[in-house]
Protein backbone atom coordinates (compact mmCIF):
# COMPACT_ATOMS: atom_id res chain seq x y z
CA UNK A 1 -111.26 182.57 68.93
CA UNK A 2 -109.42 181.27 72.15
CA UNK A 3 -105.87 183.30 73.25
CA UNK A 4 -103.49 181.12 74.94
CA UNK A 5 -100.11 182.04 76.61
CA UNK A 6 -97.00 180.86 74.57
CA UNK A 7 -95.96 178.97 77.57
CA UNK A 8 -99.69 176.53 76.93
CA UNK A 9 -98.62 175.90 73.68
CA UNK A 10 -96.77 173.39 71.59
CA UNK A 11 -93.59 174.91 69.90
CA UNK A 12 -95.19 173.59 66.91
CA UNK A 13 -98.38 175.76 67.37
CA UNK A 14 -96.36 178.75 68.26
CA UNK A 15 -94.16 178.48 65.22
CA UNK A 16 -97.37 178.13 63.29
CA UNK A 17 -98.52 181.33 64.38
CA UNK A 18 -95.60 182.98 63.70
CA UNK A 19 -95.22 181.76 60.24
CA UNK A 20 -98.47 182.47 58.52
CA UNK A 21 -98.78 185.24 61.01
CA UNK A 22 -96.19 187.23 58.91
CA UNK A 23 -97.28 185.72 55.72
CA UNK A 24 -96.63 188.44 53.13
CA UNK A 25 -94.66 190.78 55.23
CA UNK A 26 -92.66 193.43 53.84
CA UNK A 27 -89.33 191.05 54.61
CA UNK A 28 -89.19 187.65 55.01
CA UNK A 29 -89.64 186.39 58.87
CA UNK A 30 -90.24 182.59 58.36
CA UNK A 31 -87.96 180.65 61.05
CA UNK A 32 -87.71 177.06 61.88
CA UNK A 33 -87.58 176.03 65.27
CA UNK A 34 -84.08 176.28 66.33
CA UNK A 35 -84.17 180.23 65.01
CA UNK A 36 -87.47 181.08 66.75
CA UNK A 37 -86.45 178.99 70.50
CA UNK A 38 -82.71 180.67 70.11
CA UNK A 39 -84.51 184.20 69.44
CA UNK A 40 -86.23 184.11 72.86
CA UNK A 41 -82.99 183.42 74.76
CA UNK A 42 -80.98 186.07 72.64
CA UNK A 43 -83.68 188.76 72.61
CA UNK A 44 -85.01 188.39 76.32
CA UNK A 45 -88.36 187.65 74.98
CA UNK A 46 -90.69 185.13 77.45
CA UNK A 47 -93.23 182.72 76.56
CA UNK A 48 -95.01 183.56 80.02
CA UNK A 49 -95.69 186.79 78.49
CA UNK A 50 -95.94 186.27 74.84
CA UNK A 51 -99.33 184.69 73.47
CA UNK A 52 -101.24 182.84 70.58
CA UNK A 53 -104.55 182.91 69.14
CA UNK A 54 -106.72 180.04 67.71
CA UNK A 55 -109.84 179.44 65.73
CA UNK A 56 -110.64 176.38 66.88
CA UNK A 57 -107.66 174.00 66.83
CA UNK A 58 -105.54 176.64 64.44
CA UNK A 59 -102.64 178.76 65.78
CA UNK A 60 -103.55 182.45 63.88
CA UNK A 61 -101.71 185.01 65.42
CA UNK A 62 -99.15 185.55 67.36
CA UNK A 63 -97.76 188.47 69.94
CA UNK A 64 -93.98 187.79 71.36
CA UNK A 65 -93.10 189.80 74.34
CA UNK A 66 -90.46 190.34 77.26
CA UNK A 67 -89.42 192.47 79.73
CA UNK A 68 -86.74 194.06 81.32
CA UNK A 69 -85.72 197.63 83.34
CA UNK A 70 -84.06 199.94 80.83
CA UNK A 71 -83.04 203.60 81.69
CA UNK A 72 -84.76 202.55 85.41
CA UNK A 73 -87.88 201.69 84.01
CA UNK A 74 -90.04 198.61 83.70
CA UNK A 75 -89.88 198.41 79.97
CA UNK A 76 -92.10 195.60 77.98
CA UNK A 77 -91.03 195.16 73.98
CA UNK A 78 -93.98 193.52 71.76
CA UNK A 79 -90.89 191.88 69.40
CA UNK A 80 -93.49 191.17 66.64
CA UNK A 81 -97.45 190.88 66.28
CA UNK A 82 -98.63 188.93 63.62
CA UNK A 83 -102.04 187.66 62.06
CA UNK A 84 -103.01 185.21 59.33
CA UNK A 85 -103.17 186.90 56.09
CA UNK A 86 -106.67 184.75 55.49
CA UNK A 87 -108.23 186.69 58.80
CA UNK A 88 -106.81 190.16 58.47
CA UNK A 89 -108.96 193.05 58.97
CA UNK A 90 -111.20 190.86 61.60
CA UNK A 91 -110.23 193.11 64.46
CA UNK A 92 -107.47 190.02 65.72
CA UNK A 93 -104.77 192.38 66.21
CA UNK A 94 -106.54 194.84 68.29
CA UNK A 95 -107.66 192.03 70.36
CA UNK A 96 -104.08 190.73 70.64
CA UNK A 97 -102.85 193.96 71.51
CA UNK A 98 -104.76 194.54 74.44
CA UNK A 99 -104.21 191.40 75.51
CA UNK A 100 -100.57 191.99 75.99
CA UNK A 101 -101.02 195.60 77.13
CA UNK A 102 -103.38 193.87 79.98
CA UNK A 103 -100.38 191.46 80.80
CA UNK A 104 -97.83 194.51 80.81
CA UNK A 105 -100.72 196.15 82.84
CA UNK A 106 -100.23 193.27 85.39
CA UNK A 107 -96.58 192.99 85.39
CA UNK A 108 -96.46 196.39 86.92
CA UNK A 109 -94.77 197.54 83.75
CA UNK A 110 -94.22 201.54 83.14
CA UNK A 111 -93.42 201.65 79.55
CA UNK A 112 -93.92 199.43 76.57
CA UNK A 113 -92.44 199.73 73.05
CA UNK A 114 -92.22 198.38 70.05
CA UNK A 115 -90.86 199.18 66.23
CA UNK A 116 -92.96 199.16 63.18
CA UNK A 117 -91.80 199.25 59.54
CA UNK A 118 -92.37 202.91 58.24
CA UNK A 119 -94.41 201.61 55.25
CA UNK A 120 -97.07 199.20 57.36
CA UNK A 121 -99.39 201.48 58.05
CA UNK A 122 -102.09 199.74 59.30
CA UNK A 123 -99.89 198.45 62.20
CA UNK A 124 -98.54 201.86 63.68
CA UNK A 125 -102.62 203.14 63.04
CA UNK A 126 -103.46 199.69 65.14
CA UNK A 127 -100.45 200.94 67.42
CA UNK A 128 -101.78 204.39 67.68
CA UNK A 129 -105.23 203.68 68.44
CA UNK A 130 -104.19 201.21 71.32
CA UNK A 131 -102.32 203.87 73.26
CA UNK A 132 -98.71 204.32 71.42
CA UNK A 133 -97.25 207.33 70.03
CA UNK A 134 -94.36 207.57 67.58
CA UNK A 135 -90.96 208.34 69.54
CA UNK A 136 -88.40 207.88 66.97
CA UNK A 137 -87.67 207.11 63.08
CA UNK A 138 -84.79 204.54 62.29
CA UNK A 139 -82.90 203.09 59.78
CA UNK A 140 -80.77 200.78 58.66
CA UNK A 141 -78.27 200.52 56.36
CA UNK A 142 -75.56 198.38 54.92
CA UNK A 143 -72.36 198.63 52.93
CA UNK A 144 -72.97 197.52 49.96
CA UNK A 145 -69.51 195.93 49.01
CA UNK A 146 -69.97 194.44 46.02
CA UNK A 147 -70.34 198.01 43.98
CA UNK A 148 -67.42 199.33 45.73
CA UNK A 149 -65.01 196.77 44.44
CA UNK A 150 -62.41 196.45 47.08
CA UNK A 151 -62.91 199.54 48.84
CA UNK A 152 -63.43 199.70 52.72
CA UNK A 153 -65.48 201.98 54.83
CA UNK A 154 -64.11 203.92 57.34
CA UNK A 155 -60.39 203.10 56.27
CA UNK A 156 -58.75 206.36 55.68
CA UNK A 157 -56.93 207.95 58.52
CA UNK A 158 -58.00 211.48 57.63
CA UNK A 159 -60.19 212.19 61.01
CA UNK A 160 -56.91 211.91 63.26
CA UNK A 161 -57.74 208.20 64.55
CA UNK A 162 -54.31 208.16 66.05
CA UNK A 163 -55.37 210.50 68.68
CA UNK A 164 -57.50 207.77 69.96
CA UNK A 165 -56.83 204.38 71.99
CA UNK A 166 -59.56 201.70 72.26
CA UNK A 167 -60.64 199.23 74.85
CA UNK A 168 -62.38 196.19 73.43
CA UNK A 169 -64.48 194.48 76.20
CA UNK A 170 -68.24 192.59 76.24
CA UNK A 171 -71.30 194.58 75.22
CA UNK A 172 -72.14 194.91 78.75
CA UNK A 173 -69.11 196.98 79.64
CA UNK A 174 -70.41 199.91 78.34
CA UNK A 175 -73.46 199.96 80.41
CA UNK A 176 -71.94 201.49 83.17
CA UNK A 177 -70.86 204.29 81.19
CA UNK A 178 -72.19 207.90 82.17
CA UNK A 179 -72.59 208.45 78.54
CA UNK A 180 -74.78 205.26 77.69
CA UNK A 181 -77.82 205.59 76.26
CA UNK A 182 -81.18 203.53 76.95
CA UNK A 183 -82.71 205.20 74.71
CA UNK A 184 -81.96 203.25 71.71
CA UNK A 185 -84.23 199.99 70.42
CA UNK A 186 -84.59 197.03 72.55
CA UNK A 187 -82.80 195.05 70.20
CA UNK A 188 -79.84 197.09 70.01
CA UNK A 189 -79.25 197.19 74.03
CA UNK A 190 -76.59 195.55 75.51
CA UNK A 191 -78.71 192.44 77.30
CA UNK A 192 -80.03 191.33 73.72
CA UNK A 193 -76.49 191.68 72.33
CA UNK A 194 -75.09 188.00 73.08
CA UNK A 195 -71.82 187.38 71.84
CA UNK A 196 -71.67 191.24 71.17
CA UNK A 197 -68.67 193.75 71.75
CA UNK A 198 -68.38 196.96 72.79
CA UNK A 199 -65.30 199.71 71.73
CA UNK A 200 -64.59 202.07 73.88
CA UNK A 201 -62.86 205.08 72.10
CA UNK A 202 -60.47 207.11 74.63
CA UNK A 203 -58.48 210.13 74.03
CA UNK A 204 -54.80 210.26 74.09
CA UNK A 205 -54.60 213.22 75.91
CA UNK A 206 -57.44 212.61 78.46
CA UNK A 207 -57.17 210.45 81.92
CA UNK A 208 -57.94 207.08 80.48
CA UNK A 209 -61.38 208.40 81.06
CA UNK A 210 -64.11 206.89 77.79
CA UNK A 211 -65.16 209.46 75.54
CA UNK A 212 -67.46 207.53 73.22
CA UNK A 213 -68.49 203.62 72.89
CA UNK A 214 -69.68 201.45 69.94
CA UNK A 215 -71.63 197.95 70.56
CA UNK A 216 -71.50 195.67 67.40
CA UNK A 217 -70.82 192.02 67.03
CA UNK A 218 -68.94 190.10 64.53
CA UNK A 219 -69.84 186.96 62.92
CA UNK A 220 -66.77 184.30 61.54
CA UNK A 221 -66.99 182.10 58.84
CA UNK A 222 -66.46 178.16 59.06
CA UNK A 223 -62.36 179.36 58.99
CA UNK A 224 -62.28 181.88 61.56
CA UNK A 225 -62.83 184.42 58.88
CA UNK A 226 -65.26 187.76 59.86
CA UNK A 227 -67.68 187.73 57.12
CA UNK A 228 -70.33 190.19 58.73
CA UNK A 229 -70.07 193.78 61.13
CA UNK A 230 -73.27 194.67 62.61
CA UNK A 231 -73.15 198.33 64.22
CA UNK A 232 -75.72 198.80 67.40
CA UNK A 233 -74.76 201.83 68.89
CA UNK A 234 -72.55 204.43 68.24
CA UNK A 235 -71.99 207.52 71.13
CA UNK A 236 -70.05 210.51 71.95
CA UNK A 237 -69.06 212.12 75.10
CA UNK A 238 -67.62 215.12 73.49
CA UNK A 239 -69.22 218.45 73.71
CA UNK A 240 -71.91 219.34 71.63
CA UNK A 241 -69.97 222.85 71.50
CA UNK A 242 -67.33 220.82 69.50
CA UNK A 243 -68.57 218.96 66.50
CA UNK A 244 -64.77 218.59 64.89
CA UNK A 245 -64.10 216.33 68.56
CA UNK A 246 -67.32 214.56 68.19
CA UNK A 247 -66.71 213.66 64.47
CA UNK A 248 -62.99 212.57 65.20
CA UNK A 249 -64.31 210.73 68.03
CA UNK A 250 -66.75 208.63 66.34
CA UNK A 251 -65.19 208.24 63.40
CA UNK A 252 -61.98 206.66 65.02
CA UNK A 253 -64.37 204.17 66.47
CA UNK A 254 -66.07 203.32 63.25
CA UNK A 255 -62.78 203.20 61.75
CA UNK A 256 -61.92 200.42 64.11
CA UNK A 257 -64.86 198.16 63.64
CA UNK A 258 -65.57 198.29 60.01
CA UNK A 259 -61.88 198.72 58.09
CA UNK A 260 -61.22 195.19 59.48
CA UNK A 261 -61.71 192.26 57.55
CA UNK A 262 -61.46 192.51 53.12
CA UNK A 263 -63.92 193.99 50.83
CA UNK A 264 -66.21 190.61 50.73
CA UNK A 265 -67.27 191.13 54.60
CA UNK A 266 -71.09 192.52 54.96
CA UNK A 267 -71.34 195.44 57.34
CA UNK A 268 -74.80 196.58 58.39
CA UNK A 269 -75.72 199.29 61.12
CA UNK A 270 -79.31 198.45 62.32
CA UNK A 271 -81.60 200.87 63.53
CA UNK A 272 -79.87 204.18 63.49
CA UNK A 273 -82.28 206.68 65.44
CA UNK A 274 -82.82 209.67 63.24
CA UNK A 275 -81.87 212.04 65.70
CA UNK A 276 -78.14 210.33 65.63
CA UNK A 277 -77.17 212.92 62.70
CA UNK A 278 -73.68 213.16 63.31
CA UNK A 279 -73.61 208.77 63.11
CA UNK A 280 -76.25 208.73 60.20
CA UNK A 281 -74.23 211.31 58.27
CA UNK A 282 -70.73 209.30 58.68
CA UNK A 283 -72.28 206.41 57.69
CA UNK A 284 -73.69 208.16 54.07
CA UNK A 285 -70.80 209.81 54.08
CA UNK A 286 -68.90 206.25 53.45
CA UNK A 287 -71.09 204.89 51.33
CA UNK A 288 -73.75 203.20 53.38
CA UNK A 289 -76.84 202.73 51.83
CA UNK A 290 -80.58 202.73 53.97
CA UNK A 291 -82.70 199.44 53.17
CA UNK A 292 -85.36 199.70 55.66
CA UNK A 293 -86.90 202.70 57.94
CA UNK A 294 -88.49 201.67 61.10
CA UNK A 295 -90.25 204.01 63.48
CA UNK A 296 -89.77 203.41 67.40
CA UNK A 297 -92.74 203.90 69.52
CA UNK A 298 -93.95 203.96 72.81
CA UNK A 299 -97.03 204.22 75.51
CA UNK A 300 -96.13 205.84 78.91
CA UNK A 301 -98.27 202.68 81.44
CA UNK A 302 -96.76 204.42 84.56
């Protein structure tokens, strides 16, 4: 077996890898080649520091990587390790993985992290054994529409929304926001949100000052038509002394992403950290329903 950076490799042989890499996953991950080149571009991945593996001539697995500072560190995201399902259990992954972690090594990164699918054991023990620790359980959840006929979430004005104004800007606007968090996934940070929004939720009787944010994105149908909400992050300002403010607060910002559109639009939130209770509970609350549980973990390189 020969490893080969992404960047020595055909797009062919890379796609390869990724396909039969995640043969059998628990979701379906096949991509053609525009979905796989336009995922590196939207998801700051780099085929300098992803790489391949061959037997012989044969693309087998695959680890995709990038980097980027988050919350002041040098951060590295593995974005997806896979293995043929023919050579599983042949010690590939390990090798793969400290492959990468010898190419964060030499980036001068300080952190690297990664999600795993809750039920894959054998990754997060491969994860474990390499150096990372569990940070963080998430989930994600979606409206499912269809069994509420034509109801829509977050469309009641019971939690005082008219004591809120908004400010609709990019996804980036809400980076410089005291109150923004790095601590969420890499895939639900502003820089791999292109084409994404952010809400900024402001209290009438405050200075203009934000009190909360959400980043989401829509996605329009062939007639200008939203057919899909996709919730990334949802914070609060408000005092943790005041749990009524903080519920109003997100609640007003919910109720301005997802009560738009009819009862046909999907509308997802994607990896919800566990300790979000207030924004996991709102979403049950309405109706949204879990359909996968990730955990987030990490490995301190500093």
């Amino acid at each position: 077996m020969k490893i080969k950076r992404l960047r020595d490799c055909t797009l062919i042989e890379a796609l390869e890898a990724w396909n039969t890499g995640f043969e059998g996953y628990f979701f379906d991950m096949t991509m053609d080649i525009d979905r796989f080149t336009s995922r590196f571009a939207h998801e700051g991945l780099s085929p300098d520091l992803s790489i391949v593996a061959f037997e012989g001539d044969k693309p087998v697995g695959i680890v995709v990587s990038g980097v980027r500072m988050i919350g002041g560190k040098k951060t590295a995201w593995n974005g997806g390790t896979g293995v043929a399902k023919s050579l599983r259990g042949r010690g590939i992954g390990k090798i793969l993985i400290e492959e990468a972690l010898e190419i964060y090594r030499n980036e001068g990164v300080e952190r690297a992290v990664l999600e795993a699918v809750s039920e894959n054991k054998a990754a997060i023990t491969l994860y474990e054994k390499s150096g990372y620790h569990i940070k963080e359980r998430l989930a994600s959840l979606h409206y499912p529409s269809a069994d509420h006929h034509d109801q829509i979430p977050f469309s009641d004005r019971e939690h005082n929304v008219e004591t809120y104004t908004y400010k609709y800007g990019l996804a980036g606007e809400a980076a410089a926001l005291p109150i923004y968090s790095p601590s969420y996934p890499w895939q639900n940070q502003w820089q791999s949100l292109q084409n994404g929004g952010s809400l900024l939720t402001i209290h009438k009787d405050d200075d203009g000052t934000p009190e909360g944010y959400l980043l989401y994105k829509s996605t329009y149908d062939a007639k200008g038509q939203i057919n899909a909400i996709v919730l990334y992050q949802g914070e609060t300002g408000a005092v943790a002394e005041d749990e009524g403010r903080q519920r109003r607060n997100l609640y007003s910002g919910l109720h301005a992403i997802f009560s738009r559109g009819g009862s046909g639009v999907r509308r997802m939130a994607i990896n919800v950290p566990q300790s979000r209770k207030l924004l996991m509970q709102l979403l049950l609350d309405q109706g949204f329903v879990p359909f996968v549980e990730q955990v987030s973990m990490e490995m301190d390189m500093s």
